[in-house]
C-alpha atoms as a PDB file:
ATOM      1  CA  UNK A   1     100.109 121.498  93.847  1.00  0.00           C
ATOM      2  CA  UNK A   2      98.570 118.089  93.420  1.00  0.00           C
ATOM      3  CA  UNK A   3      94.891 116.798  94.612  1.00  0.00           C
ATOM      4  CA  UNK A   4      94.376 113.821  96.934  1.00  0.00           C
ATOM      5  CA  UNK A   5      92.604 110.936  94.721  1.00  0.00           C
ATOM      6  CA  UNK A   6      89.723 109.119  96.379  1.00  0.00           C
ATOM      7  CA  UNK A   7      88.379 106.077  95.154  1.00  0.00           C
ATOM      8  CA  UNK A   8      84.905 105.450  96.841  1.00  0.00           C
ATOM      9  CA  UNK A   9      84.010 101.843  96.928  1.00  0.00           C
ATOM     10  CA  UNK A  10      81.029 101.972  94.655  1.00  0.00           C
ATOM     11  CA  UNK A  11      83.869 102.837  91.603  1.00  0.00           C
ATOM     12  CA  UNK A  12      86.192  99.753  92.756  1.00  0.00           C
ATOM     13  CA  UNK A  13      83.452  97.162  91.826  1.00  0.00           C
ATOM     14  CA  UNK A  14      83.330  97.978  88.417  1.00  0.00           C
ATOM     15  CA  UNK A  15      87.464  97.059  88.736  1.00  0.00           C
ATOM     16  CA  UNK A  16      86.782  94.100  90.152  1.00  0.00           C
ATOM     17  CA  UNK A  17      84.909  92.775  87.271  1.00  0.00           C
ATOM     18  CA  UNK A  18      87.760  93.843  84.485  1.00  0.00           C
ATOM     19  CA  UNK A  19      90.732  91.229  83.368  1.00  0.00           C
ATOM     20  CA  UNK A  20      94.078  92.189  84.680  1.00  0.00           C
ATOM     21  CA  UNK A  21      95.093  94.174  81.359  1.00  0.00           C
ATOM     22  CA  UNK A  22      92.166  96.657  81.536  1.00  0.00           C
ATOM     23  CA  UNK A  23      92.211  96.368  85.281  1.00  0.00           C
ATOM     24  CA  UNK A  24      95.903  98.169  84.981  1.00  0.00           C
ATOM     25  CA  UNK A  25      95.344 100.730  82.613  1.00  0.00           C
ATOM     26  CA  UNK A  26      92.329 101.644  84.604  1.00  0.00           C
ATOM     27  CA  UNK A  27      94.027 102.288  87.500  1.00  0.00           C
ATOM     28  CA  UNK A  28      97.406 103.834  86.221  1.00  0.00           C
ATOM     29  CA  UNK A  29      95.172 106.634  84.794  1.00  0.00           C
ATOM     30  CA  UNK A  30      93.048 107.332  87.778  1.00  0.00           C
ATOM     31  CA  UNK A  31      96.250 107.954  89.454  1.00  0.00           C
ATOM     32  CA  UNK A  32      97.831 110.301  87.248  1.00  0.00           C
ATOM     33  CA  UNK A  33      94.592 112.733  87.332  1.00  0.00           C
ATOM     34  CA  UNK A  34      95.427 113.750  90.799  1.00  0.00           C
ATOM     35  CA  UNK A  35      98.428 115.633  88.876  1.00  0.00           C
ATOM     36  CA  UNK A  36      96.636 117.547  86.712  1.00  0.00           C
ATOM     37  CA  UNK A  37      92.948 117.044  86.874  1.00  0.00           C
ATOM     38  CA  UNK A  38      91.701 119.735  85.027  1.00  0.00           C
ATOM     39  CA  UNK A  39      94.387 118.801  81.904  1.00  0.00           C
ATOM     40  CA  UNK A  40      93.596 115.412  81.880  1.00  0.00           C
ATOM     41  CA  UNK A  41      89.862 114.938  81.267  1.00  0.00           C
ATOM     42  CA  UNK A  42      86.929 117.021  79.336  1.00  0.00           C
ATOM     43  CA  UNK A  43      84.393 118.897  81.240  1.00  0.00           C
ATOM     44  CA  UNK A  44      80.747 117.742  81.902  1.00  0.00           C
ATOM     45  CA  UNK A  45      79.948 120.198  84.305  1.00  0.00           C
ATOM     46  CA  UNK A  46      81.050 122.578  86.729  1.00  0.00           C
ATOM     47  CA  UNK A  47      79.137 124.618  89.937  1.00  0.00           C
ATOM     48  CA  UNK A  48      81.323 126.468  92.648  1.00  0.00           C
ATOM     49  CA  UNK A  49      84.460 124.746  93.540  1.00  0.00           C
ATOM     50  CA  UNK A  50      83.376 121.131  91.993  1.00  0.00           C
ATOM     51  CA  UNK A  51      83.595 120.125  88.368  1.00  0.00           C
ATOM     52  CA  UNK A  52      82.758 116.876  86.981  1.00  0.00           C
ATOM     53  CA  UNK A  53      85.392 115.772  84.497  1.00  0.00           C
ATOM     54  CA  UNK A  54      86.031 112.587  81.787  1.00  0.00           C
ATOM     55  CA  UNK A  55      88.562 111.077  80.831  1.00  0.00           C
ATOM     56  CA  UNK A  56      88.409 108.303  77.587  1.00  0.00           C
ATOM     57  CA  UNK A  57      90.988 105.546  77.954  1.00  0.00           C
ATOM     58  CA  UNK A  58      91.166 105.022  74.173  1.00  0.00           C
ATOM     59  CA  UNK A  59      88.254 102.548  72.855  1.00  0.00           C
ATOM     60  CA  UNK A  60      87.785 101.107  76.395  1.00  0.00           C
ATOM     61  CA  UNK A  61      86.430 103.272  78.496  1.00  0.00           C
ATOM     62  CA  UNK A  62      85.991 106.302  80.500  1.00  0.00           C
ATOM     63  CA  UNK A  63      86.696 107.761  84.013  1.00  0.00           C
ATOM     64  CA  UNK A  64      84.510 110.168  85.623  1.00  0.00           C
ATOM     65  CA  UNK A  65      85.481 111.797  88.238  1.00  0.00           C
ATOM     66  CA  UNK A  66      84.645 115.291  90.411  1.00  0.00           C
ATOM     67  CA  UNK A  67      87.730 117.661  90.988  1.00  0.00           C
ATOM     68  CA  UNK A  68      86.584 119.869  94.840  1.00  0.00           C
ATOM     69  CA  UNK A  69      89.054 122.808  94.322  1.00  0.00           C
ATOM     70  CA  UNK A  70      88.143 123.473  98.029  1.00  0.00           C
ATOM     71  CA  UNK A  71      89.115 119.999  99.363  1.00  0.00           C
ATOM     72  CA  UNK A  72      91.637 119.802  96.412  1.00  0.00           C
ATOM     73  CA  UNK A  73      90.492 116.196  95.903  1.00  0.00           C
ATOM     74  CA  UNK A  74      90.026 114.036  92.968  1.00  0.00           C
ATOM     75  CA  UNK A  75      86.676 111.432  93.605  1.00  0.00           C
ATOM     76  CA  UNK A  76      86.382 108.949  91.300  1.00  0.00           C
ATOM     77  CA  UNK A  77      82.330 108.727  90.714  1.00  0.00           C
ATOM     78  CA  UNK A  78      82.664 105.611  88.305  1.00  0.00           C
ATOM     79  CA  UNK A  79      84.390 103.846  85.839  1.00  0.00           C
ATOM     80  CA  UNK A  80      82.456 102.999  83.122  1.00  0.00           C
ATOM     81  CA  UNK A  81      84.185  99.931  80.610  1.00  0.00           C
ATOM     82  CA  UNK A  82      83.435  98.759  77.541  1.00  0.00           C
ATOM     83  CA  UNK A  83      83.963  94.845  78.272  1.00  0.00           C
END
């Protein structure tokens, strides 16, 4: 079963700032985590249903992101770019 991804607006200004290339690859990965979340990125943190994940996009970046097991959503909390 797959999560729902949700992008709060907060993590879409960072994307605003990036050039088209790193704007892409960006945003292709954030929308394969819904798939497999917990695969996908490296633990931070975890408490009850919520864990708070990263994933590294080579030497560019990271996403971080909270899986809610209860919700079975994906929430992007920022994306953080080297640029």
């Amino acid at each position: 079963m797959t999560y729902r991804l949700v992008l709060p607006e907060e993590a879409t200004k960072v994307l605003a700032m990036m050039d088209e290339a790193t704007h892409d690859l960006f945003i292709l990965a954030a929308l394969d985590l819904p798939n497999d979340p917990h695969g996908l990125g490296n633990l931070l943190n975890a408490e009850g249903p919520f864990s708070r994940r990263a994933l590294a996009l080579a030497d560019i970046g990271f996403i971080v992101y909270v899986v809610d097991e209860s919700r079975r959503t994906v929430t992007v909390s920022t994306f953080i770019w080297v640029g």
